[in-house]
C-alpha atoms as a PDB file:
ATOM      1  CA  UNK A   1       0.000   0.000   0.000  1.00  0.00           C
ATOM      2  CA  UNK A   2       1.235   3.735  -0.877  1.00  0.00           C
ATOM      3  CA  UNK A   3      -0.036   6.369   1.594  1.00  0.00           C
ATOM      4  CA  UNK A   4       1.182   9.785   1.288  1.00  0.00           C
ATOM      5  CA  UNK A   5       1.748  11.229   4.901  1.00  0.00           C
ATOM      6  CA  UNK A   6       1.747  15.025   3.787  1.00  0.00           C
ATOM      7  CA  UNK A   7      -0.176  16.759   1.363  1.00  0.00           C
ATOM      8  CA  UNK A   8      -2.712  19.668   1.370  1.00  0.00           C
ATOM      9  CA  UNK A   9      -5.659  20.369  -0.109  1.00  0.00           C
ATOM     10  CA  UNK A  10      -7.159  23.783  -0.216  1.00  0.00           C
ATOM     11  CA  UNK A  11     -10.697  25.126  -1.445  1.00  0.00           C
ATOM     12  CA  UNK A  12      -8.653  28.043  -2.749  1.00  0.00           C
ATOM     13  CA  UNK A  13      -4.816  28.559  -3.827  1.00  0.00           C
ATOM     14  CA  UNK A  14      -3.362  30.135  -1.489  1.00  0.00           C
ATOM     15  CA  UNK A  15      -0.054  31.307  -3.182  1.00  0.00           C
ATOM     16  CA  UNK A  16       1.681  34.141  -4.963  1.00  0.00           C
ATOM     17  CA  UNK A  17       1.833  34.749  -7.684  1.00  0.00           C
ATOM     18  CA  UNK A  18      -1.869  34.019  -8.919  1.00  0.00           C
ATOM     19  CA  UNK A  19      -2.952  30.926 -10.796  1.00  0.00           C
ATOM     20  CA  UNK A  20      -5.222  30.579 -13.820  1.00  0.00           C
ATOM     21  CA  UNK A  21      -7.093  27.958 -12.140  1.00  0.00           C
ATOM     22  CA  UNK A  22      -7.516  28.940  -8.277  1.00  0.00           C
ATOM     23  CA  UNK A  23     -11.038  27.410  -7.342  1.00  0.00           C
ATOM     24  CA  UNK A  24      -9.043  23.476  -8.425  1.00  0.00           C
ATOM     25  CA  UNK A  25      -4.990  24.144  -8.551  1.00  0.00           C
ATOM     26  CA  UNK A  26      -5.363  22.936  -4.892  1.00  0.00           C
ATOM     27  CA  UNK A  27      -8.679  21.264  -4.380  1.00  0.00           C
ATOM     28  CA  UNK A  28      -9.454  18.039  -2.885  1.00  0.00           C
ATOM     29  CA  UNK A  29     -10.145  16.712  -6.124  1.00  0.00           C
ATOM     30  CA  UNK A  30      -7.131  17.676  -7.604  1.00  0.00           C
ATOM     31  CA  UNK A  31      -5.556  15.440  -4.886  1.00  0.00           C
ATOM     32  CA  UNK A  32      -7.769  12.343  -5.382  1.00  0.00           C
ATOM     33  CA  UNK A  33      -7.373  12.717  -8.876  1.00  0.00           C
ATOM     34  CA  UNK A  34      -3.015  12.634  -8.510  1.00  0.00           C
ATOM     35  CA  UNK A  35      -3.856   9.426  -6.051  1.00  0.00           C
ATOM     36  CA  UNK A  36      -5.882   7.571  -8.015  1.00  0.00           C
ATOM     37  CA  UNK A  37      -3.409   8.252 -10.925  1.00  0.00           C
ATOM     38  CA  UNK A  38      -0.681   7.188  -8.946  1.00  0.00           C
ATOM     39  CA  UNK A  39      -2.612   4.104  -6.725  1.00  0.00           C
ATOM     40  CA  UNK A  40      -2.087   6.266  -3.536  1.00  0.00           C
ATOM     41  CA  UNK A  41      -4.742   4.482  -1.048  1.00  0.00           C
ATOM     42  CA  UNK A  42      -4.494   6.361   1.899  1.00  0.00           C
ATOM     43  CA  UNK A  43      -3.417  10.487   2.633  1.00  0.00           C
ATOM     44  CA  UNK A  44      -2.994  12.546   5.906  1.00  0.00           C
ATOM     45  CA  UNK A  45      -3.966  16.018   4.885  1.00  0.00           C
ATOM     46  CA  UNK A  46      -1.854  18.729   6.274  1.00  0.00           C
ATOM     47  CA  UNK A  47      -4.296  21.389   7.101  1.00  0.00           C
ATOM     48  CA  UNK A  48      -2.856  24.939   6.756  1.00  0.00           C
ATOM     49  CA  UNK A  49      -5.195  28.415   7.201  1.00  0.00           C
ATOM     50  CA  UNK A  50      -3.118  30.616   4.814  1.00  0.00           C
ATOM     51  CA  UNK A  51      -3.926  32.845   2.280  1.00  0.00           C
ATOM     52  CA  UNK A  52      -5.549  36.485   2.567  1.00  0.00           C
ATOM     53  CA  UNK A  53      -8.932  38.298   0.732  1.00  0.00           C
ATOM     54  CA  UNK A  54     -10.036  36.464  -1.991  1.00  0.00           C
ATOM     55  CA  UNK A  55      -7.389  33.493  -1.384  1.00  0.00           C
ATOM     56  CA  UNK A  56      -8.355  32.951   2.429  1.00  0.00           C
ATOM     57  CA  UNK A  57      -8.809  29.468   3.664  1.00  0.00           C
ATOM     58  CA  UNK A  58     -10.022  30.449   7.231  1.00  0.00           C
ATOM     59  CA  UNK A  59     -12.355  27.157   6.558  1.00  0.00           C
ATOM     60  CA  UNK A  60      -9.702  24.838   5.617  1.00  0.00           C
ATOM     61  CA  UNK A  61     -10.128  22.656   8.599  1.00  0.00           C
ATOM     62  CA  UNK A  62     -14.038  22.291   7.904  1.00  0.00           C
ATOM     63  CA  UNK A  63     -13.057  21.672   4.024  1.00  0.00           C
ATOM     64  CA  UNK A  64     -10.663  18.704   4.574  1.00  0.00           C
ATOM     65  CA  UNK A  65     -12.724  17.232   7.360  1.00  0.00           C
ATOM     66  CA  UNK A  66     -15.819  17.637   5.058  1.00  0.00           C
ATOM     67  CA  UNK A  67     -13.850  15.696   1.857  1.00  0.00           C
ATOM     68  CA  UNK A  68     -12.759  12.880   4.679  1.00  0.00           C
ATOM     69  CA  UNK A  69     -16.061  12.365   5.812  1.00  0.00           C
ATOM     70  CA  UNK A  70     -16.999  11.805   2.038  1.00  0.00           C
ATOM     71  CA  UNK A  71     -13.615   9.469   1.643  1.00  0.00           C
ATOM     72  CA  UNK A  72     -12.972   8.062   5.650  1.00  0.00           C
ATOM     73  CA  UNK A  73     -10.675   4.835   3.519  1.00  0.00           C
ATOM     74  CA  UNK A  74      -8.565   7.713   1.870  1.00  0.00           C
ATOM     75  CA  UNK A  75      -8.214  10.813   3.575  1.00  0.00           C
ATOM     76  CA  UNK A  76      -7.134  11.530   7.418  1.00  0.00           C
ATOM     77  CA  UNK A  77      -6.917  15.271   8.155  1.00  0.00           C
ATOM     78  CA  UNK A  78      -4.313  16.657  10.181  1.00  0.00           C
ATOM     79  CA  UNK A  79      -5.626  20.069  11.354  1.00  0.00           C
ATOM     80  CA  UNK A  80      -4.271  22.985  11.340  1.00  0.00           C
ATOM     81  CA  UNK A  81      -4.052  24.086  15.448  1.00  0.00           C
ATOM     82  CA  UNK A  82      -2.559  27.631  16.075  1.00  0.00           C
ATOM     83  CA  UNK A  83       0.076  27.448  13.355  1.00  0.00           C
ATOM     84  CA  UNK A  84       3.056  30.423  13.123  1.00  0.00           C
ATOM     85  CA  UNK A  85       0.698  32.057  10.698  1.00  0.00           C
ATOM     86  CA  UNK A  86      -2.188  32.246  13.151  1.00  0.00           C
ATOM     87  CA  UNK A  87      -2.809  35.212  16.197  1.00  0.00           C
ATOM     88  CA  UNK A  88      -3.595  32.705  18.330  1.00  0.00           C
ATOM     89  CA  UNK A  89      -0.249  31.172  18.730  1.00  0.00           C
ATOM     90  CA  UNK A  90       1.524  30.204  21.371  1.00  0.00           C
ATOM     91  CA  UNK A  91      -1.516  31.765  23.650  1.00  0.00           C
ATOM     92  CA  UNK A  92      -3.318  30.566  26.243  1.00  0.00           C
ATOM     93  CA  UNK A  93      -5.882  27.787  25.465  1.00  0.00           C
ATOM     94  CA  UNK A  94      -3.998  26.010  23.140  1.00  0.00           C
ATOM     95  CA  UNK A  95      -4.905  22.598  25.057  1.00  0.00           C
ATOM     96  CA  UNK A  96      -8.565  23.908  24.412  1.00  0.00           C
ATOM     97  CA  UNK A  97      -8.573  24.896  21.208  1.00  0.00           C
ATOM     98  CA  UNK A  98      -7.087  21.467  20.213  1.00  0.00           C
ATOM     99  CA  UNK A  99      -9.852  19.861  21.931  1.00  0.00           C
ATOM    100  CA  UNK A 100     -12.658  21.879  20.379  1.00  0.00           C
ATOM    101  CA  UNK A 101     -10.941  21.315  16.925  1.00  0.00           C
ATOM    102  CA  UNK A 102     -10.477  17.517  17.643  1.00  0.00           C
ATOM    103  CA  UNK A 103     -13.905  16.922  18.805  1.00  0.00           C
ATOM    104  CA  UNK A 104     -15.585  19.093  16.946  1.00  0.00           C
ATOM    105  CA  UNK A 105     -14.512  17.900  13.303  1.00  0.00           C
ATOM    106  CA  UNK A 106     -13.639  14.527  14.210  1.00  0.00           C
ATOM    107  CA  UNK A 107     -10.223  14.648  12.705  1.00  0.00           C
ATOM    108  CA  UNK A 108      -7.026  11.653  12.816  1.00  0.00           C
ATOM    109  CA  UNK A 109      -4.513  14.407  14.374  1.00  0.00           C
ATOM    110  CA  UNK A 110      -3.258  18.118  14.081  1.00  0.00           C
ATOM    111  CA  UNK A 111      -0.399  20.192  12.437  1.00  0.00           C
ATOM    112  CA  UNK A 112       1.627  22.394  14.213  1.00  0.00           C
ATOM    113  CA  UNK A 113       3.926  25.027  12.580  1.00  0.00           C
ATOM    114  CA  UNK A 114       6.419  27.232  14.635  1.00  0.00           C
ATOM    115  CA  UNK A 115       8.485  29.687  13.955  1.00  0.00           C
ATOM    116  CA  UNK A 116      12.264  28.889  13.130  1.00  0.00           C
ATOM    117  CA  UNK A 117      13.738  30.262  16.308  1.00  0.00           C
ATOM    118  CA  UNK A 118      12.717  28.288  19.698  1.00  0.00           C
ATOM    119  CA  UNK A 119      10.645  30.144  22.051  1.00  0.00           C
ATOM    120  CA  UNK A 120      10.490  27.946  24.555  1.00  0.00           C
ATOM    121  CA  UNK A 121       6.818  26.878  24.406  1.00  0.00           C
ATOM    122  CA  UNK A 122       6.430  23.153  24.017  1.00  0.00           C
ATOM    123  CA  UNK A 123       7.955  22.826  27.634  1.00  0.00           C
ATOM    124  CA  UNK A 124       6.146  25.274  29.388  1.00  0.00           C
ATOM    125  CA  UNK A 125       3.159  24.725  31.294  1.00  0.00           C
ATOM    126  CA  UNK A 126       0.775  25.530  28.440  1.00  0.00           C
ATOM    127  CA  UNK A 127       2.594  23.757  26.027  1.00  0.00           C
ATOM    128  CA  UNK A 128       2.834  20.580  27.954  1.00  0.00           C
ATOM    129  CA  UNK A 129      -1.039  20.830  28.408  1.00  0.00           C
ATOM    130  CA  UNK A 130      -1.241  20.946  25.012  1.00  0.00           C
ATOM    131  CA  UNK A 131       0.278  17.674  23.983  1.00  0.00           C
ATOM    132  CA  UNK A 132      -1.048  16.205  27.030  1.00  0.00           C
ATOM    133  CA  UNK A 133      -4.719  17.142  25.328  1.00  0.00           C
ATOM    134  CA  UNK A 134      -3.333  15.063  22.465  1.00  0.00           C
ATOM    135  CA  UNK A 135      -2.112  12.235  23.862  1.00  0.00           C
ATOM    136  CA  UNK A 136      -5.526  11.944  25.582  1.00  0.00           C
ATOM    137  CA  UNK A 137      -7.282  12.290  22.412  1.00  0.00           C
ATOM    138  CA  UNK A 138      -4.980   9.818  20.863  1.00  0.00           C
ATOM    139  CA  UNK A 139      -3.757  11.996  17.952  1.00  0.00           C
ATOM    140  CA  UNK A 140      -1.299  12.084  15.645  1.00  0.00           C
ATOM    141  CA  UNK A 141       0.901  15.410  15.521  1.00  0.00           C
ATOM    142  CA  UNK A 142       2.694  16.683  12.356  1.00  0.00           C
ATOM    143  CA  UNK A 143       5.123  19.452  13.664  1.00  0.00           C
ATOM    144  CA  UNK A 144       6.913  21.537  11.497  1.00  0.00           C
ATOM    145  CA  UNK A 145      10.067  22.698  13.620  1.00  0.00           C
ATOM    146  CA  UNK A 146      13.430  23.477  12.323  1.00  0.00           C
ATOM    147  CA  UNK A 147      16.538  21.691  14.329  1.00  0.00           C
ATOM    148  CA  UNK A 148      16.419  24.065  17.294  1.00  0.00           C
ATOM    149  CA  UNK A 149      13.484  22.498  18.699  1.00  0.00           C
ATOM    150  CA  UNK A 150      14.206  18.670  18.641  1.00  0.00           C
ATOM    151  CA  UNK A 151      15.885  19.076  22.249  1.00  0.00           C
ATOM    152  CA  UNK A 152      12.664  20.264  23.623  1.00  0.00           C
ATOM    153  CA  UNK A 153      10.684  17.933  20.972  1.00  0.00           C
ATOM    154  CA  UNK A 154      12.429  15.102  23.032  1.00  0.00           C
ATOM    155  CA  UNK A 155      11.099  16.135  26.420  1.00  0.00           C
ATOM    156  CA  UNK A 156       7.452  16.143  25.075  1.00  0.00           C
ATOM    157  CA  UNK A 157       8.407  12.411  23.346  1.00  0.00           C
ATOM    158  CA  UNK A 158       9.409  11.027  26.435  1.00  0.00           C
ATOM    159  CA  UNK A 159       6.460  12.986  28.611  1.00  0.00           C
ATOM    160  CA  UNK A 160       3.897  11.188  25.965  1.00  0.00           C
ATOM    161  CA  UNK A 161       5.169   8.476  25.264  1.00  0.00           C
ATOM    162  CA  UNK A 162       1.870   7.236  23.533  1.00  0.00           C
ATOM    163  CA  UNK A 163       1.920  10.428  21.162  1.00  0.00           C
ATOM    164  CA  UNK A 164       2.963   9.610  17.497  1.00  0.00           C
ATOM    165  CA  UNK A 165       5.048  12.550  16.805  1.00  0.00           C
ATOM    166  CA  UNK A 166       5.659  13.115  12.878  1.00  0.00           C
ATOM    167  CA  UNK A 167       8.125  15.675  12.218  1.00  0.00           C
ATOM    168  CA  UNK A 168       8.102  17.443   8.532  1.00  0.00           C
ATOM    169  CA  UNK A 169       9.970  17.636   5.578  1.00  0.00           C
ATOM    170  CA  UNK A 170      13.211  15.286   6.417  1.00  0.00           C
ATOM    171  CA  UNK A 171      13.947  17.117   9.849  1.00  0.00           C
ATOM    172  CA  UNK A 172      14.517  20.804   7.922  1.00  0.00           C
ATOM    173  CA  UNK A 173      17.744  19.757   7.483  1.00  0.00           C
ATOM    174  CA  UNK A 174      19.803  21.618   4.581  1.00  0.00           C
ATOM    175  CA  UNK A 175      23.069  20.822   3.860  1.00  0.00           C
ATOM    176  CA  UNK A 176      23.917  23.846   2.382  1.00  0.00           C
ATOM    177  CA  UNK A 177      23.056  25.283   5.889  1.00  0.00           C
ATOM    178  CA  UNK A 178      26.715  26.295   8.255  1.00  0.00           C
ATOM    179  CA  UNK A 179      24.863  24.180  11.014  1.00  0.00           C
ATOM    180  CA  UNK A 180      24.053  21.647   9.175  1.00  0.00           C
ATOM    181  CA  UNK A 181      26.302  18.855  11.027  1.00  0.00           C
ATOM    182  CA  UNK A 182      25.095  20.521  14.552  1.00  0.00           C
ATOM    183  CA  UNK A 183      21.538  20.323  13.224  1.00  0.00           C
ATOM    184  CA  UNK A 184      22.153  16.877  11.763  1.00  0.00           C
ATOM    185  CA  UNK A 185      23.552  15.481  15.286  1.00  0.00           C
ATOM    186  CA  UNK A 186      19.967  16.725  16.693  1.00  0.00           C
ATOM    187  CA  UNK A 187      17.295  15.338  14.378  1.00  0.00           C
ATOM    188  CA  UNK A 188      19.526  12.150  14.870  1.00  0.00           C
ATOM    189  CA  UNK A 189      19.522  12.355  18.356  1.00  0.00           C
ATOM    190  CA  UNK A 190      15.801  12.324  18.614  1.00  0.00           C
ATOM    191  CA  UNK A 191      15.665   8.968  17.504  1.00  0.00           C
ATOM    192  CA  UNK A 192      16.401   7.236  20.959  1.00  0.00           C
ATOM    193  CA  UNK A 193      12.840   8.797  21.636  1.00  0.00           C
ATOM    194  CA  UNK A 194      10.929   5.716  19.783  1.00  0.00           C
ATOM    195  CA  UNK A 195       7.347   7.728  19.082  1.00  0.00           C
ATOM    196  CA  UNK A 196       9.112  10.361  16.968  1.00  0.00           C
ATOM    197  CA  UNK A 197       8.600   9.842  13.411  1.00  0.00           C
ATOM    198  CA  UNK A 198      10.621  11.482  10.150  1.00  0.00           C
ATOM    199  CA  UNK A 199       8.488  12.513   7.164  1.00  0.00           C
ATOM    200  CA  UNK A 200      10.547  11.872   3.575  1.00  0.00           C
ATOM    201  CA  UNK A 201       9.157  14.845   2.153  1.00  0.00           C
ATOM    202  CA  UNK A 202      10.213  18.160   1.043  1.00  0.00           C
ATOM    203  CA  UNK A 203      12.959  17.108  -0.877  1.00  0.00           C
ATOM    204  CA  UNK A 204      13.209  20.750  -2.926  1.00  0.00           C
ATOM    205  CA  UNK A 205      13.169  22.814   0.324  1.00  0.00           C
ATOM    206  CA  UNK A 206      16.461  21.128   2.132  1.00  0.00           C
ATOM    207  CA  UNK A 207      17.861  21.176  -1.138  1.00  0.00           C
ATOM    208  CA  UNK A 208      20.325  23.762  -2.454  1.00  0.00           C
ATOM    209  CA  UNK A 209      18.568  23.775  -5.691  1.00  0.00           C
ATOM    210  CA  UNK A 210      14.723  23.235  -5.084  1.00  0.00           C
ATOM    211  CA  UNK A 211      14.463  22.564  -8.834  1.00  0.00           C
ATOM    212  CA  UNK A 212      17.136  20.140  -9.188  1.00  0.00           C
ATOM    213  CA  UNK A 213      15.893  16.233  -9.364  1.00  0.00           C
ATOM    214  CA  UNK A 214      16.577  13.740  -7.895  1.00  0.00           C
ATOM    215  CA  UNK A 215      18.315  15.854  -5.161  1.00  0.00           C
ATOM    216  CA  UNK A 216      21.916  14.311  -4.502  1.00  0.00           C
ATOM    217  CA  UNK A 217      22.073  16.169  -1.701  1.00  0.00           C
ATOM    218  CA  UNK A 218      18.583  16.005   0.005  1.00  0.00           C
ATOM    219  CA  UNK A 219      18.721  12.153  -0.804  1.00  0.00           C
ATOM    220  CA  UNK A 220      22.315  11.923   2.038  1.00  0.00           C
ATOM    221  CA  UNK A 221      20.083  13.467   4.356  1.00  0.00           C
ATOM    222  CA  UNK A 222      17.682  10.554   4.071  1.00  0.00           C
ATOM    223  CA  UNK A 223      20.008   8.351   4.105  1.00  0.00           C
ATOM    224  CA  UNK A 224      21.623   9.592   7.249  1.00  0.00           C
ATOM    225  CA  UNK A 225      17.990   9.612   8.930  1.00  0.00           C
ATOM    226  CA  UNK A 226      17.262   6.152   7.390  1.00  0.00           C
ATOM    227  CA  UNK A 227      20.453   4.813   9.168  1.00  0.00           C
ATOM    228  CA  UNK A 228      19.558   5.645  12.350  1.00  0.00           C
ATOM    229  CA  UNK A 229      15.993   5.864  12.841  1.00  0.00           C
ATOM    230  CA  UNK A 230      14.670   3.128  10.448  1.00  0.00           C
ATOM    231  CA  UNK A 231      12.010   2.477   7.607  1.00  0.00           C
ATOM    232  CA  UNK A 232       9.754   1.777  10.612  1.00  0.00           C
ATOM    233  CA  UNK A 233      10.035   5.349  11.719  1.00  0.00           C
ATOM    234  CA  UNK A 234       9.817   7.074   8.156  1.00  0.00           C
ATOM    235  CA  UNK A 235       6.865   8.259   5.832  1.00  0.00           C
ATOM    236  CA  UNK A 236       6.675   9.282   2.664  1.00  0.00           C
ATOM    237  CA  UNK A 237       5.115  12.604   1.501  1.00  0.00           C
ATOM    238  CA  UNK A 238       4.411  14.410  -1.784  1.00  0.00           C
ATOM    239  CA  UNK A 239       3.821  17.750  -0.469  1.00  0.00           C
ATOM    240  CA  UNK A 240       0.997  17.943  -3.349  1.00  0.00           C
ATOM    241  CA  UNK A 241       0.385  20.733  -4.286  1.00  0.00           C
ATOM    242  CA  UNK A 242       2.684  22.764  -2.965  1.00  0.00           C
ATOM    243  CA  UNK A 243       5.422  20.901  -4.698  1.00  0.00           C
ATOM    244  CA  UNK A 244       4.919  21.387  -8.079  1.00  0.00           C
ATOM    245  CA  UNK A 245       6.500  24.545  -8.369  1.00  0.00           C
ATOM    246  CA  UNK A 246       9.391  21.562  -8.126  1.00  0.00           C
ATOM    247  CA  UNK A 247       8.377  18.429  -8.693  1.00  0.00           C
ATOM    248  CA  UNK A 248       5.801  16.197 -10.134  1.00  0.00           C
ATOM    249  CA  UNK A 249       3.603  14.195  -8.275  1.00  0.00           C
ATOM    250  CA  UNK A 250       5.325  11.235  -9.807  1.00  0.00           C
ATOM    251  CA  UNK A 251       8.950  12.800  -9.147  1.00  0.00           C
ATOM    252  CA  UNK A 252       7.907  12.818  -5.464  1.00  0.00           C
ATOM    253  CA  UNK A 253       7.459   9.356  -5.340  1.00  0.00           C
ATOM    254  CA  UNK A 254       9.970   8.323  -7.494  1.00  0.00           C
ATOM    255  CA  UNK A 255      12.789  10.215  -6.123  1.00  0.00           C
ATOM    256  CA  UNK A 256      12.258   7.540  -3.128  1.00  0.00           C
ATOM    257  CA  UNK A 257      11.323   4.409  -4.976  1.00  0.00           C
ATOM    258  CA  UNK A 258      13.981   4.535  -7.727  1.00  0.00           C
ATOM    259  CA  UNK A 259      16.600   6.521  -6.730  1.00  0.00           C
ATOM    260  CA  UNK A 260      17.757   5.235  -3.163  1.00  0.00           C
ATOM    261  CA  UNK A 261      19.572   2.202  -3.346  1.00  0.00           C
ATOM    262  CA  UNK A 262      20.512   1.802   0.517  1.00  0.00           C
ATOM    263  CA  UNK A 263      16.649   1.023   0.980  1.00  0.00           C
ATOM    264  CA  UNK A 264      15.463  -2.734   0.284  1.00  0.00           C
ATOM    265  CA  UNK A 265      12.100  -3.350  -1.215  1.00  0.00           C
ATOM    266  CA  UNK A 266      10.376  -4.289   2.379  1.00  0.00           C
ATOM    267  CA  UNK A 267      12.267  -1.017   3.273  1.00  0.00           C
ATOM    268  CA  UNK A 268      10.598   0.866   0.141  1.00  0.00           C
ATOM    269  CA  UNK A 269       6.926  -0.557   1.274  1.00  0.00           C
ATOM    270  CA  UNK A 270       7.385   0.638   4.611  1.00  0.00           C
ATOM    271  CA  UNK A 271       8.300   4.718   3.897  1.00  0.00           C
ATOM    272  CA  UNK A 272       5.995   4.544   0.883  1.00  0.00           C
ATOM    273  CA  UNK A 273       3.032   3.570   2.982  1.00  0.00           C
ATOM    274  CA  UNK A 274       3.226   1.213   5.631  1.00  0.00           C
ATOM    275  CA  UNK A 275       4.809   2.956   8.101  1.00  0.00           C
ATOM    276  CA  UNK A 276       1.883   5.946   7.946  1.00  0.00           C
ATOM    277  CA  UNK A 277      -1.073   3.094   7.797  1.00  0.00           C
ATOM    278  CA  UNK A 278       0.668   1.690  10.983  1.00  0.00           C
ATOM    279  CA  UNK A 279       0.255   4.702  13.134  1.00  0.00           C
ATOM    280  CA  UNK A 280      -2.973   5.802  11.174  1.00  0.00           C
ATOM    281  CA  UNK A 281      -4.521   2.185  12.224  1.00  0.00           C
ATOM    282  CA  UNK A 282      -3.384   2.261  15.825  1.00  0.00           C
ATOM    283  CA  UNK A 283      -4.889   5.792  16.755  1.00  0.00           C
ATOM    284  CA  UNK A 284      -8.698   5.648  17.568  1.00  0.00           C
ATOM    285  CA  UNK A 285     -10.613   5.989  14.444  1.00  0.00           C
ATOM    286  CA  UNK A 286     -11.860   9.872  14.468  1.00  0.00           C
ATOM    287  CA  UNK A 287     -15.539  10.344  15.020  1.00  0.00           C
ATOM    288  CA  UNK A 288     -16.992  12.227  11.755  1.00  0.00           C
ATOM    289  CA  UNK A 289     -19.866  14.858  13.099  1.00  0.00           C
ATOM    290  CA  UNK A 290     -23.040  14.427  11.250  1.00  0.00           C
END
């Protein structure tokens, strides 16, 4: 089975610089339509709130839980819980907010973008409350945190131990970045905490040249995290349809299936699917609101 652990589907395109097509570029159709095509069976949608006037998607959680309640085999949504982009964040009633969210649209898990810099907020007291609501909702999280957050992304793993923990985009790490081997040794070291997860995705953003497939360099940092933390702790992503300012669809998957040669085929089955349907399958299955 292939199962795509991070797209997005919008009901608008939310991008500069406008598109032709901006009511579909992005839809949820426009996703089923690349899975079918490409016998994905299962997708976690990454829900993101972005855009502004006409290109708002203030209702993007309610639009991907709507499309999963129409496809529960194929879609899981993710939801978008006071992301960087949002006023909310990083306020007080986080833990509430996810709760009202997670009840209230009946959705497999929630995304969480921060800001690049660490501010200290998944260990405080609100913070803590906040994955404590998810563990107790039995959620998946999707976190989108750059290398300076994995030490304090380890203290929530080991306070939650039951919390599935997926972190985006191949840890952010760039090699063309001066930190890179500092930021390296920290994704790495997050390992020994056994409920985070690596998503092999986002190929074109750690690499120096977003346009340039199959991504040499990108493809060392998988290998690096495939080393140590194991096809049983990765999942691949197509980023669909923010991607295809890079790549394909099909380049997304292939860059894993035919260009990495450290991975065996069981290997290959597990990051291209089974490793997602594993965690999706042991979480609670989310209770769709009539």
């Amino acid at each position: 089975m292939v199962a795509d652990s991070h797209c997005h589907a919008w009901r608008r395109w939310p991008y500069d610089p406008p598109v032709p097509d901006p009511d579909t570029r992005g839809s949820v159709d426009a996703l089923l339509y690349e899975m079918d095509v490409h016998e994905v069976e299962r997708a976690a949608v990454v829900c993101a709130r972005i855009g502004t006037g006409d290109a708002a998607n203030e209702d993007n959680n309610l639009y991907c839980a709507e499309a999963a309640r129409r496809h529960p085999d194929r879609l899981a949504v993710l939801a978008d819980v006071d992301c960087s982009w949002r006023s909310e964040h990083h306020t007080p009633g986080a833990a509430d907010r996810l709760r009202d969210v997670a009840t209230g649209l009946g959705v497999a898990g929630f995304t969480h973008y921060v800001r690049p810099d660490n501010d200290g907020w998944f260990r405080s007291e609100e913070g803590m409350e906040f994955f404590a609501a998810a563990a107790e909702l039995d959620l998946v999280a999707s976190l989108a945190i750059s290398p300076a957050w994995q030490a304090d992304l380890r203290a929530v793993a080991r306070a939650f131990p039951t919390l599935p923990i997926l972190v985006h985009h191949l840890g952010a790490l760039a090699p063309a970045r001066p930190t890179f081997d500092s930021d390296l040794a920290e994704v790495l070291a997050s390992a020994a905490e056994p409920n985070v997860l690596v998503k092999v995705s986002g190929f074109h953003y750690v690499s120096a040249r977003g346009w340039d497939f199959p991504y040499a360099d990108a493809r060392k940092v998988f290998a690096a995290l495939f080393a140590t933390y194991g096809a049983d702790r990765l999942c691949w992503g197509s980023d669909f349809p923010a991607a295809r300012a890079h790549v394909t669809y099909t380049q997304s998957l292939e860059v894993v299936r035919a260009h990495c040669d450290f991975l065996s085929p069981t290997d290959t089955d597990k990051v291209l699917g089974g490793t997602l349907v594993r965690v999706l399958d042991t979480r609670r299955p989310p209770v769709l609101p009539e």
